[in-house]
C-alpha atoms as a PDB file:
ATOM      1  CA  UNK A   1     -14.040  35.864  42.667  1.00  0.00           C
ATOM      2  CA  UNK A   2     -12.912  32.371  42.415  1.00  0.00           C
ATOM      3  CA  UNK A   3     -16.367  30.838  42.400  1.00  0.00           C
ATOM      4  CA  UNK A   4     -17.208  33.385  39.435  1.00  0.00           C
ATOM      5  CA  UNK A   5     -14.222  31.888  38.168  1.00  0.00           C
ATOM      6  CA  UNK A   6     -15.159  28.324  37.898  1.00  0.00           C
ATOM      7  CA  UNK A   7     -17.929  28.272  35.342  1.00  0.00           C
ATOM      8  CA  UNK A   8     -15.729  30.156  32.907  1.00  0.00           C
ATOM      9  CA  UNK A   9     -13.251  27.714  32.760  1.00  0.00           C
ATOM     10  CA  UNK A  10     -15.837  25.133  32.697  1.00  0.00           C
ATOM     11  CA  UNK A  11     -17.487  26.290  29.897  1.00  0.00           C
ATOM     12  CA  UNK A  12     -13.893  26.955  28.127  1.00  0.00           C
ATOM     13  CA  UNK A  13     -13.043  23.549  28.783  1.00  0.00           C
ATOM     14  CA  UNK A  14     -16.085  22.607  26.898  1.00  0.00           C
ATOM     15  CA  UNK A  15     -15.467  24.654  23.929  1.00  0.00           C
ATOM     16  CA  UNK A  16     -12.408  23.382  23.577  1.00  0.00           C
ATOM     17  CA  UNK A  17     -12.971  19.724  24.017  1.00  0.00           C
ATOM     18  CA  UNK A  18     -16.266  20.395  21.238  1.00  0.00           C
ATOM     19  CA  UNK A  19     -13.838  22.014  19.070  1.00  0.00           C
ATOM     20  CA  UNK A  20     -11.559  18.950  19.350  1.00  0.00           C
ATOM     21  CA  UNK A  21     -14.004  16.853  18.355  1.00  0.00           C
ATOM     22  CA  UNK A  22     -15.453  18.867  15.683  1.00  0.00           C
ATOM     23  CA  UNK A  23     -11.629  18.733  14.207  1.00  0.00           C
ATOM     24  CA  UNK A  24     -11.411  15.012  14.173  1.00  0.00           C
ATOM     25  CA  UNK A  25     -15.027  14.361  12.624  1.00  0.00           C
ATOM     26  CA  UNK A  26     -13.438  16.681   9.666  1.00  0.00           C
ATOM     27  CA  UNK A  27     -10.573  15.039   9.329  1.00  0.00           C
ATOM     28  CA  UNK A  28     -12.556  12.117   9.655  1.00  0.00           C
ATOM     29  CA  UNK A  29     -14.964  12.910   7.102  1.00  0.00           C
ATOM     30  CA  UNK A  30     -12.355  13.986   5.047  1.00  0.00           C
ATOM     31  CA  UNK A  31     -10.793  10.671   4.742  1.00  0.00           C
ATOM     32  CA  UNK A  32     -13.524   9.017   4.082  1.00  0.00           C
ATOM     33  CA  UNK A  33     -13.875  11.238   1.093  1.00  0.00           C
ATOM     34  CA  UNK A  34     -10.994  10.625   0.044  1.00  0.00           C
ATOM     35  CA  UNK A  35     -11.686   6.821   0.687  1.00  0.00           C
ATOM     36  CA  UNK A  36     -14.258   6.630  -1.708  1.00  0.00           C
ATOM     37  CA  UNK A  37     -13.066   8.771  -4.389  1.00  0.00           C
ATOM     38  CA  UNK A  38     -10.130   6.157  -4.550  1.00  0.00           C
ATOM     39  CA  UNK A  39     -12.455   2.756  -4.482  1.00  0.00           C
ATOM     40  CA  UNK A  40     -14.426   4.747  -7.258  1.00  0.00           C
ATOM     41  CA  UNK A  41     -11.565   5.231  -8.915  1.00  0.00           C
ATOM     42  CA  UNK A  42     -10.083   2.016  -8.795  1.00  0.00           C
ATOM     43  CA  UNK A  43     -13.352   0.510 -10.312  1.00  0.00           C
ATOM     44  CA  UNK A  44     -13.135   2.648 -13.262  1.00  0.00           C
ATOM     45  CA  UNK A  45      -9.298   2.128 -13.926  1.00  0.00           C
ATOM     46  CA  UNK A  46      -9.101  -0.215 -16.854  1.00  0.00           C
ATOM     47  CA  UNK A  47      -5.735   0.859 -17.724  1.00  0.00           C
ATOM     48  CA  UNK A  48      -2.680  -1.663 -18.383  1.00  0.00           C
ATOM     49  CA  UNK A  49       1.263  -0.498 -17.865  1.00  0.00           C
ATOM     50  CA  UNK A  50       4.638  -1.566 -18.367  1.00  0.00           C
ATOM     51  CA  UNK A  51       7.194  -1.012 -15.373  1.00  0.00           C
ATOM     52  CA  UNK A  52      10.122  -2.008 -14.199  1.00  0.00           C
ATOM     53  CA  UNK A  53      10.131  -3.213 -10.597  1.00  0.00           C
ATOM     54  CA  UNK A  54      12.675  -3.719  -8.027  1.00  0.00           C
ATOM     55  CA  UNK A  55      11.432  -6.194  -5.561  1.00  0.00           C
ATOM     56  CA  UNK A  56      14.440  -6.105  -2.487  1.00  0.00           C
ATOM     57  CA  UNK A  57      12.935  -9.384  -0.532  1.00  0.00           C
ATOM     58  CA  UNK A  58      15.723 -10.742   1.813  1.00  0.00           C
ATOM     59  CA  UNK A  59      15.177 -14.191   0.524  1.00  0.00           C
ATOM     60  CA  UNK A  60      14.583 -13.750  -3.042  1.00  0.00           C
ATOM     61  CA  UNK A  61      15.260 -10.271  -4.703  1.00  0.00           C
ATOM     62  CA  UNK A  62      14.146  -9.542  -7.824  1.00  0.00           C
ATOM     63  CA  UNK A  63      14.506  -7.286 -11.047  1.00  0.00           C
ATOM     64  CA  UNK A  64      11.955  -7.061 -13.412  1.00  0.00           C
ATOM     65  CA  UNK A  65       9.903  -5.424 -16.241  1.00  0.00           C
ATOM     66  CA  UNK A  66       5.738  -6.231 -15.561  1.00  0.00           C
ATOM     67  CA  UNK A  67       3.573  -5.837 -18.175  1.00  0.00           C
ATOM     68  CA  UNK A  68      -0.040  -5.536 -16.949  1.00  0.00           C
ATOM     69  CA  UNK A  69      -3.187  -7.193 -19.266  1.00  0.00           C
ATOM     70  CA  UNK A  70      -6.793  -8.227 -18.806  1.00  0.00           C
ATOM     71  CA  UNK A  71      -5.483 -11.755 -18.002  1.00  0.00           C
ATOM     72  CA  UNK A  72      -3.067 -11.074 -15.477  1.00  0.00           C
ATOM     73  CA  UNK A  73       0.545  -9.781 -15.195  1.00  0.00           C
ATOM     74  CA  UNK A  74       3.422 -11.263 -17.301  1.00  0.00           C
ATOM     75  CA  UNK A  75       6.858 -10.639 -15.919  1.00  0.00           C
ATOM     76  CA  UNK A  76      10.419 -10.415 -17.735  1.00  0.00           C
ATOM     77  CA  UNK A  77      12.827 -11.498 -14.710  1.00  0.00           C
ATOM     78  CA  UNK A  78      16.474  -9.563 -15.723  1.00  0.00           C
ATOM     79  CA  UNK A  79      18.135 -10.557 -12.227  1.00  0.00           C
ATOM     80  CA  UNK A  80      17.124 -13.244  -9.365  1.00  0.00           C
ATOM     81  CA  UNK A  81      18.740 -13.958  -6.195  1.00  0.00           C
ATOM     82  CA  UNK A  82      21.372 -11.752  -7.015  1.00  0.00           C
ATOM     83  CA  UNK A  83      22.005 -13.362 -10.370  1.00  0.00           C
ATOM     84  CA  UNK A  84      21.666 -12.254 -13.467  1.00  0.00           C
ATOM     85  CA  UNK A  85      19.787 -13.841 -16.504  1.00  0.00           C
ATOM     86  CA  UNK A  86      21.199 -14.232 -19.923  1.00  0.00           C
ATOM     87  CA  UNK A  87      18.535 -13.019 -22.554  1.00  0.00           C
ATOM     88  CA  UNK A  88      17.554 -16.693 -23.493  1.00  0.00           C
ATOM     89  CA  UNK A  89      16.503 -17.537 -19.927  1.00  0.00           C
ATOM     90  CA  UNK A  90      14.392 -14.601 -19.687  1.00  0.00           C
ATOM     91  CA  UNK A  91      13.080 -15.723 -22.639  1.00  0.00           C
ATOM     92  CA  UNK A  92      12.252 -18.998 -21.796  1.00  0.00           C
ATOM     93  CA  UNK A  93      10.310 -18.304 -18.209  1.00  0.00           C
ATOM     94  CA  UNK A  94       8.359 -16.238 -20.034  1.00  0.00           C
ATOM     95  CA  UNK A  95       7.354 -18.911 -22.699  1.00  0.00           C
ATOM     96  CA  UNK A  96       7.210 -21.505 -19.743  1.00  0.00           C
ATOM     97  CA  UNK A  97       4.371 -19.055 -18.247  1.00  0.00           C
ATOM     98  CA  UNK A  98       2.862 -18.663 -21.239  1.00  0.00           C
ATOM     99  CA  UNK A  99       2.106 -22.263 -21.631  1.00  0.00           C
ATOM    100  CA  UNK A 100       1.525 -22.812 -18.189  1.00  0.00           C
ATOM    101  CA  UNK A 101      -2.614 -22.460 -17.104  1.00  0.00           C
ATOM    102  CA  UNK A 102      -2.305 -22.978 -14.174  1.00  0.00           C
ATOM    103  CA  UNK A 103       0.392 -21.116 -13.493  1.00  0.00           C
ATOM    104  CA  UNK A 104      -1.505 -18.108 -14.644  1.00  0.00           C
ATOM    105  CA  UNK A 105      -4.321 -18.665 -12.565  1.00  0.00           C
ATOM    106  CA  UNK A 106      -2.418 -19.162  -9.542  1.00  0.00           C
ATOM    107  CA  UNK A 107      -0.928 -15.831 -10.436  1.00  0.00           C
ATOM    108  CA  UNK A 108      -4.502 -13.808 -11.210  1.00  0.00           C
ATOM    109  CA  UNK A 109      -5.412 -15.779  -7.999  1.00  0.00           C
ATOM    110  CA  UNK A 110      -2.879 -14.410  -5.693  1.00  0.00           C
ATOM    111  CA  UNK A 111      -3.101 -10.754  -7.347  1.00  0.00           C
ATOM    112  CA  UNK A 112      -6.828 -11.128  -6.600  1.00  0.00           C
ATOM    113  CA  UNK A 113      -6.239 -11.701  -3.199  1.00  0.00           C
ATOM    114  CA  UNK A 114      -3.666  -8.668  -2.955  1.00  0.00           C
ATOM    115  CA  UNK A 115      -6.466  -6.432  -4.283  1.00  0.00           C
ATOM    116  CA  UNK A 116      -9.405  -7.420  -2.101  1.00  0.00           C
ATOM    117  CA  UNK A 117      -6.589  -6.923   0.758  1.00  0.00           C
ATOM    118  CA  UNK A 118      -5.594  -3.468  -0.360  1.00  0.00           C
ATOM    119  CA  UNK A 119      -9.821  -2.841  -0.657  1.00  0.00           C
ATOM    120  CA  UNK A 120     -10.212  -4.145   2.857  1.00  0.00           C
ATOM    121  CA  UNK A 121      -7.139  -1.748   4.437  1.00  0.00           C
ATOM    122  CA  UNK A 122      -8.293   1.010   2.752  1.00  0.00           C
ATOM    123  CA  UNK A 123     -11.926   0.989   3.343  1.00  0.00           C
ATOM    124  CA  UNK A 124     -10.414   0.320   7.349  1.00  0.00           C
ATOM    125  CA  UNK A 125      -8.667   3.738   7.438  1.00  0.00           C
ATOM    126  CA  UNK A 126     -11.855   6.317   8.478  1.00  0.00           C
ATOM    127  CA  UNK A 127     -12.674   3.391  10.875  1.00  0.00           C
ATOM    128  CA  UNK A 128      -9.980   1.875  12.707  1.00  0.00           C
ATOM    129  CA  UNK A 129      -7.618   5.449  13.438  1.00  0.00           C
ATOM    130  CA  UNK A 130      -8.434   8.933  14.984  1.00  0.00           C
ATOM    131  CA  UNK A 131      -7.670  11.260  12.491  1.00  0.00           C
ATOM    132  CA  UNK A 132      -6.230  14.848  12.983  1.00  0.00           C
ATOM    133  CA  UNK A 133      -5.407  17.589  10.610  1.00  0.00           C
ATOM    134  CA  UNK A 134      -1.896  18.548  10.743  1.00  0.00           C
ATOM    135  CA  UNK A 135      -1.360  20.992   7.991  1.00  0.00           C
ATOM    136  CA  UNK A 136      -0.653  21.468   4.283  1.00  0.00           C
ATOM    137  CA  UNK A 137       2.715  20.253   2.044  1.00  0.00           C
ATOM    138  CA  UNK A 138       2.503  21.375  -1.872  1.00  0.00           C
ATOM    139  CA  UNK A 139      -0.535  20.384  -3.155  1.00  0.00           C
ATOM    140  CA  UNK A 140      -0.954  17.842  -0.108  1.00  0.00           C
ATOM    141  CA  UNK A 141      -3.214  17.937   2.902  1.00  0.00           C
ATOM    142  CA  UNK A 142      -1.526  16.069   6.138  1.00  0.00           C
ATOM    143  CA  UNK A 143      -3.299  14.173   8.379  1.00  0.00           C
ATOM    144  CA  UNK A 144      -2.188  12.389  11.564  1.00  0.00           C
ATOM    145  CA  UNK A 145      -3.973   9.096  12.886  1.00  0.00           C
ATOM    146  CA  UNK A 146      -3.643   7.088  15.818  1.00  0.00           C
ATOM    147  CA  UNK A 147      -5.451   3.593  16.759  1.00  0.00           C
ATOM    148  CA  UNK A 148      -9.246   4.362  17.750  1.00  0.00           C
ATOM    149  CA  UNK A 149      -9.829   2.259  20.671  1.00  0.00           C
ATOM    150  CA  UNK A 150     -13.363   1.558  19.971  1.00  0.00           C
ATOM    151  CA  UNK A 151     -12.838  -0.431  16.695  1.00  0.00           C
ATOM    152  CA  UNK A 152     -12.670  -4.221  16.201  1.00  0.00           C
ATOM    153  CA  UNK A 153     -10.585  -5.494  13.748  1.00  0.00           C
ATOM    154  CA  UNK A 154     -12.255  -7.883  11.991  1.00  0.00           C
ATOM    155  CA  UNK A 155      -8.731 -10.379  11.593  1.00  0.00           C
ATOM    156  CA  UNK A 156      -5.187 -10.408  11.833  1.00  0.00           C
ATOM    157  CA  UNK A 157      -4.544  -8.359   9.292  1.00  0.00           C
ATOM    158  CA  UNK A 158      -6.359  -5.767  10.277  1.00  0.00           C
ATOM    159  CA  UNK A 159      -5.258  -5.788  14.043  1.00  0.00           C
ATOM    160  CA  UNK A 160      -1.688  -5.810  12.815  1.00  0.00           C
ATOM    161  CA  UNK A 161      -2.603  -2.468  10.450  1.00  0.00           C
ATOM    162  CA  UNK A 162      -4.809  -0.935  13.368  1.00  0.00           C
ATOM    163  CA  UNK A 163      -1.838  -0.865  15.964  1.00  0.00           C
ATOM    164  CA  UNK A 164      -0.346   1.606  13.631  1.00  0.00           C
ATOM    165  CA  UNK A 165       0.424   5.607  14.214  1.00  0.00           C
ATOM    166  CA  UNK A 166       1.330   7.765  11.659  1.00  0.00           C
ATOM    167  CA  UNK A 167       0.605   9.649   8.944  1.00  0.00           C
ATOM    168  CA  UNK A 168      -1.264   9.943   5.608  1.00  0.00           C
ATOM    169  CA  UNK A 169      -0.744  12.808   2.622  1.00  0.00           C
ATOM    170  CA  UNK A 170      -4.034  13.452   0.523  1.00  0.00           C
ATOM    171  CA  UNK A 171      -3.771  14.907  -3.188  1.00  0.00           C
ATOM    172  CA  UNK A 172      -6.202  18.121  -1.870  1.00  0.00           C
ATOM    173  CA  UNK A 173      -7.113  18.952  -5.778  1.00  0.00           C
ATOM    174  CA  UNK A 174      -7.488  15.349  -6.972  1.00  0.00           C
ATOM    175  CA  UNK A 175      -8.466  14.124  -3.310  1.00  0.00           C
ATOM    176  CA  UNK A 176      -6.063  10.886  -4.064  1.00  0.00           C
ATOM    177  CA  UNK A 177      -3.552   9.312  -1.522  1.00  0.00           C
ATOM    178  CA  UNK A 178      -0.161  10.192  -1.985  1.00  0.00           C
ATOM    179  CA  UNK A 179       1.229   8.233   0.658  1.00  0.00           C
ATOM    180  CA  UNK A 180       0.510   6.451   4.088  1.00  0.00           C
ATOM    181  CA  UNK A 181       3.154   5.804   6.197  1.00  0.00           C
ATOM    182  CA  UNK A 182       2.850   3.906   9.621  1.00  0.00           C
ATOM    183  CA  UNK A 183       4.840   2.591  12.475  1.00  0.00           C
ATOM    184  CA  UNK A 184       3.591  -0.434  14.846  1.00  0.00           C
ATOM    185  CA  UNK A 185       3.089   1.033  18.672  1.00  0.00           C
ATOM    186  CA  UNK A 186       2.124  -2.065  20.611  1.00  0.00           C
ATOM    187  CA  UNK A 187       2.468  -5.973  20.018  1.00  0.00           C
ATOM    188  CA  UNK A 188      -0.057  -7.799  18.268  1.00  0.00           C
ATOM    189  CA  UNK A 189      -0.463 -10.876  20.368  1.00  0.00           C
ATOM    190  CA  UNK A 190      -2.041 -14.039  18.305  1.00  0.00           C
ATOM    191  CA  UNK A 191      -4.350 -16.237  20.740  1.00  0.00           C
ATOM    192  CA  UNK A 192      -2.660 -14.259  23.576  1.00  0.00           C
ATOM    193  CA  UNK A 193       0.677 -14.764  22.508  1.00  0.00           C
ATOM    194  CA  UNK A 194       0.151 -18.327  22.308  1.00  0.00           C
ATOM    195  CA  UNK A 195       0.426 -18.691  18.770  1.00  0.00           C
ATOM    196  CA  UNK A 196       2.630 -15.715  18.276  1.00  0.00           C
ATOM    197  CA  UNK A 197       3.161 -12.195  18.247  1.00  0.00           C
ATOM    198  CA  UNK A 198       4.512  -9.286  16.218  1.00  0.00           C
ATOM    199  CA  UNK A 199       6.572  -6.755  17.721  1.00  0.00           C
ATOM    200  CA  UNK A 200       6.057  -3.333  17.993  1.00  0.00           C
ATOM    201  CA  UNK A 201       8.262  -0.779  15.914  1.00  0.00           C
ATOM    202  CA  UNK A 202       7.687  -2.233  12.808  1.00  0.00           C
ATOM    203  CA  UNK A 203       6.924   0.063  10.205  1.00  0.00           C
ATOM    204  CA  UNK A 204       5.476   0.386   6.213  1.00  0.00           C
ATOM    205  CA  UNK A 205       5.590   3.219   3.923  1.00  0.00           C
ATOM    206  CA  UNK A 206       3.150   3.216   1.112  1.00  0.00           C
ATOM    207  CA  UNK A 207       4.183   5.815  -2.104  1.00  0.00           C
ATOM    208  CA  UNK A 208       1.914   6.801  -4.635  1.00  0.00           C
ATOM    209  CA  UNK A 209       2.198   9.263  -7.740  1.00  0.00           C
ATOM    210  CA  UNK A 210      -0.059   9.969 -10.706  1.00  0.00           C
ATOM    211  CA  UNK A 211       1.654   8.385 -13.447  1.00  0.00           C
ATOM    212  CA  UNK A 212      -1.161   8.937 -16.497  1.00  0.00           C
ATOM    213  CA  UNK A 213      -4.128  11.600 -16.815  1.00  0.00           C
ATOM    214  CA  UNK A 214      -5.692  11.327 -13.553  1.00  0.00           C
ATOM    215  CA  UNK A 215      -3.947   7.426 -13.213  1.00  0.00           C
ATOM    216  CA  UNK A 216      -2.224   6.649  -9.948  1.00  0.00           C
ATOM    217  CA  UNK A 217      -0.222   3.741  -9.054  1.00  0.00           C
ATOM    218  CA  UNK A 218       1.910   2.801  -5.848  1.00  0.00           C
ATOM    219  CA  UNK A 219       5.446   3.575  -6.743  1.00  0.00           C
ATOM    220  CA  UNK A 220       7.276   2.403  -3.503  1.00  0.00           C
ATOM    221  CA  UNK A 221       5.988   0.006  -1.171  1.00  0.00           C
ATOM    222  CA  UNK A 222       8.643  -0.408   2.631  1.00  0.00           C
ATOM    223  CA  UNK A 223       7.647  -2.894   4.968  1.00  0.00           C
ATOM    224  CA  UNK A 224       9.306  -3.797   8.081  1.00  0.00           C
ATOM    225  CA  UNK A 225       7.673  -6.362  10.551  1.00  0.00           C
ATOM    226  CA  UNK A 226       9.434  -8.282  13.226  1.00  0.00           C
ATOM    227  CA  UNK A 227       7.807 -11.274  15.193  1.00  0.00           C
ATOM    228  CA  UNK A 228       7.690 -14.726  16.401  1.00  0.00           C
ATOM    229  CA  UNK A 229       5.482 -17.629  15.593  1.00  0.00           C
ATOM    230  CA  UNK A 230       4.806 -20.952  17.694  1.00  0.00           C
ATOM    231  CA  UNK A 231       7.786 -19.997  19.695  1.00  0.00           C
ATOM    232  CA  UNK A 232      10.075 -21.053  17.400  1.00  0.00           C
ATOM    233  CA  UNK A 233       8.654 -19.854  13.478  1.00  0.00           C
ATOM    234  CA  UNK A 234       9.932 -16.306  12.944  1.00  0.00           C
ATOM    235  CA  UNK A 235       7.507 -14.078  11.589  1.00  0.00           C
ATOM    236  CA  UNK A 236       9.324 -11.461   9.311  1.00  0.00           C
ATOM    237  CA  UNK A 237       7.567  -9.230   6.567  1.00  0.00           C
ATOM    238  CA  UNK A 238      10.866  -7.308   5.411  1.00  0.00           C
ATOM    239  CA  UNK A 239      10.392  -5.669   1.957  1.00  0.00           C
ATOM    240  CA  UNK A 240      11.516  -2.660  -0.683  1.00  0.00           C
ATOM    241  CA  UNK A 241       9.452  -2.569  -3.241  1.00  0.00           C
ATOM    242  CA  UNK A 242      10.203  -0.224  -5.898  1.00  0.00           C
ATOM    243  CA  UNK A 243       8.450   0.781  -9.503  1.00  0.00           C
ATOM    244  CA  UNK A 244       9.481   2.904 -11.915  1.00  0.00           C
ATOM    245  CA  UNK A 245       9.560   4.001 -15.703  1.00  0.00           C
ATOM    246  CA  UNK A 246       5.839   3.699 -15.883  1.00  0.00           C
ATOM    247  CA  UNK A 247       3.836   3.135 -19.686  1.00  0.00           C
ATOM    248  CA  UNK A 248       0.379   2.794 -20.883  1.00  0.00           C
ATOM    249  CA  UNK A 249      -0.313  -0.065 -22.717  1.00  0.00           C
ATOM    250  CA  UNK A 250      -3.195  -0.440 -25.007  1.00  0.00           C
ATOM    251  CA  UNK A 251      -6.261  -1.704 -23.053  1.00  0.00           C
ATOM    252  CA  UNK A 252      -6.773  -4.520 -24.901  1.00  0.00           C
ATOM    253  CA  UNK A 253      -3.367  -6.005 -25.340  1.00  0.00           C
ATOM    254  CA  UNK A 254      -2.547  -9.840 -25.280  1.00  0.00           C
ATOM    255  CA  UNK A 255      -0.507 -12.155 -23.196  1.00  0.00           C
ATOM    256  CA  UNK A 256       1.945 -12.280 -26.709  1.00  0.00           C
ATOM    257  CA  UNK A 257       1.971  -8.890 -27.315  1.00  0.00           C
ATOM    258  CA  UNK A 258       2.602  -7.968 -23.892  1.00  0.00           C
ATOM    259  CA  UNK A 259       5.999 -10.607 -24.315  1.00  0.00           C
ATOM    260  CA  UNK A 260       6.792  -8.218 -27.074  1.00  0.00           C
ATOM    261  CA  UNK A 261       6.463  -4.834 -25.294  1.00  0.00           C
ATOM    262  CA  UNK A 262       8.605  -6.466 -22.704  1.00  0.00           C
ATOM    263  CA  UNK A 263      11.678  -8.172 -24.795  1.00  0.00           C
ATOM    264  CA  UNK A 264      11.601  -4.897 -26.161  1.00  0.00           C
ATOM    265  CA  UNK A 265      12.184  -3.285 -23.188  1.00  0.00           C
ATOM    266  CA  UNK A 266      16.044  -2.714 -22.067  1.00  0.00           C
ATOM    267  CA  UNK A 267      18.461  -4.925 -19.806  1.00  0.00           C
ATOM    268  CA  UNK A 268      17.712  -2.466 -16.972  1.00  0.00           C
ATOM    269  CA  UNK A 269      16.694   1.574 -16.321  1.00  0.00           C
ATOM    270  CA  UNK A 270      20.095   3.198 -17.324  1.00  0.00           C
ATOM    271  CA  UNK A 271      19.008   3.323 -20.852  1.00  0.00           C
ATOM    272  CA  UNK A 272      15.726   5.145 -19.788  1.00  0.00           C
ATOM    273  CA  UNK A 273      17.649   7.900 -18.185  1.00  0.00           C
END
C-alpha cells in the first residue's frame, strides 16, 4: 500500500513544483510586458508639464514649481532650507539660470544621467527578481518579487536595487506601473566591506499616476538607505519626494516662456485647492 503510495506523491510533487514554475514564468513574462510597454512609452512621450514639487532632503529641502521644456527643466524655488523666498529672489535665480550655460548643461547633464538610471532599473526588474502573482487591487494587478539568485548585477547600483523584496502594482488595462515599492533584505558589502556597506532595511517607494491622456509621471518618490563608507563617510540616501498639481505645457515652449508659466504660478498649492 505504501509503495503504491510513493509514486503518487512523487508525481504530485512534480505537478506542483511545474505549476510553480509555470506561475513565475507568467508573472515573469508579464513584467516584462509591462517593461517594454513603458520604455516604448517613454520614447514617444514628448510632453512638457508644470508641477509643483516638494523635495524633503534632510540637508537641503526644497519647494518648488518645475516647468519642463526641450532644453531642460527651469525651476521657481518658493522655500529653501526652511526659508522662504521673497518674490524678487525667486525672480532673480531664475534669471541667474537663464544666463547661466553652463549651468544649464550641468542641469540637462545630471537629468540625463537620472534617466539612463531609471532605463537601466527598469529594464533590471524581469531580470534581477523572482516574480509571483499575488492578486488583483482596482484596476491593478499585484505582483510579489524577491532577489533571483542567479543574476549579476552589473554595478553598485544595481546590487543595491537587486537586494530588494517587495512589491510592484501594474495598470492591467494600460499595462503601466503604478508603483514599486521595495525594502533592502541583506547588506550590500562594497569590496567586501572594505570600502563600505549599506545596511539592510532600507526601503524606497516609487508612486506613479496618469496625469494626461495616457501620460504618466512619478508622483511620490520615498527613499530610505542607511550605510557606512571608508569606515568613517556615512552613506545616507534619505528622501520625500513629492509632485503635485500637474499641467501640460505646449510642446514647444521656451526657456522665457516657461519663466512666465511659472511667475504665474501661485506662492504655494493652497490656492489650487
Amino acid at each position: 500500500m505504501m509503495r503504491a503510495t510513493i509514486p503518487w506523491l512523487l508525481a504530485a510533487c512534480v505537478i506542483g513544483s511545474s505549476a510553480a514554475q509555470i506561475q513565475a514564468q507568467d508573472a515573469r513574462a508579464f513584467v516584462e510586458r509591462a517593461v517594454q510597454n513603458e520604455l516604448a512609452k517613454d520614447a514617444a512621450d514628448h510632453t512638457r508639464w508644470l508641477y509643483y514639487e516638494d523635495d524633503r532632503k534632510p540637508e537641503s529641502p526644497v519647494k518648488q514649481w518645475v516647468a519642463d521644456t526641450a532644453n531642460g527643466s527651469l525651476k521657481r524655488i518658493l522655500q529653501l532650507d526652511g526659508h522662504r523666498l521673497s518674490q524678487s529672489e525667486q525672480l532673480d535665480r531664475l534669471n541667474r539660470f537663464l544666463g547661466d550655460t553652463s549651468a544649464q548643461a550641468k542641469a540637462r547633464k545630471s537629468s540625463s544621467h537620472d534617466d539612463a538610471q531609471a532605463t537601466e532599473m527598469l529594464q533590471m526588474l524581469p531580470k534581477a527578481f523572482i516574480w509571483t502573482k499575488t492578486g488583483e487591487q482596482g484596476d491593478n494587478t499585484i505582483l510579489h518579487f524577491k532577489p533571483d539568485p542567479n543574476f549579476r548585477p552589473p554595478d553598485l547600483e544595481a546590487r543595491v536595487f537587486a537586494a530588494m523584496e517587495g512589491d510592484m502594482a501594474v495598470d492591467t488595462r494600460q499595462l503601466r506601473i503604478a508603483s514599486l515599492k521595495g525594502k533592502m533584505i541583506q547588506d550590500v558589502k562594497i569590496m567586501g566591506g572594505l570600502l563600505g556597506e549599506l545596511n539592510a532595511g532600507g526601503m524606497f517607494d516609487v508612486e506613479r499616476r496618469e496625469t494626461g491622456d495616457g501620460i504618466w509621471q512619478i508622483t511620490e518618490t520615498h527613499v530610505h538607505i542607511n550605510g557606512h563608507a571608508l569606515i568613517f563617510k556615512t552613506i545616507s540616501e534619505q528622501e520625500d519626494d513629492i509632485k503635485t498639481h500637474f499641467k501640460q505645457l505646449p510642446q514647444s515652449i521656451t526657456m522665457q516662456q516657461a519663466k512666465n508659466e511659472l511667475m504665474q504660478a501661485p506662492e504655494g498649492t493652497v490656492a489650487l485647492r
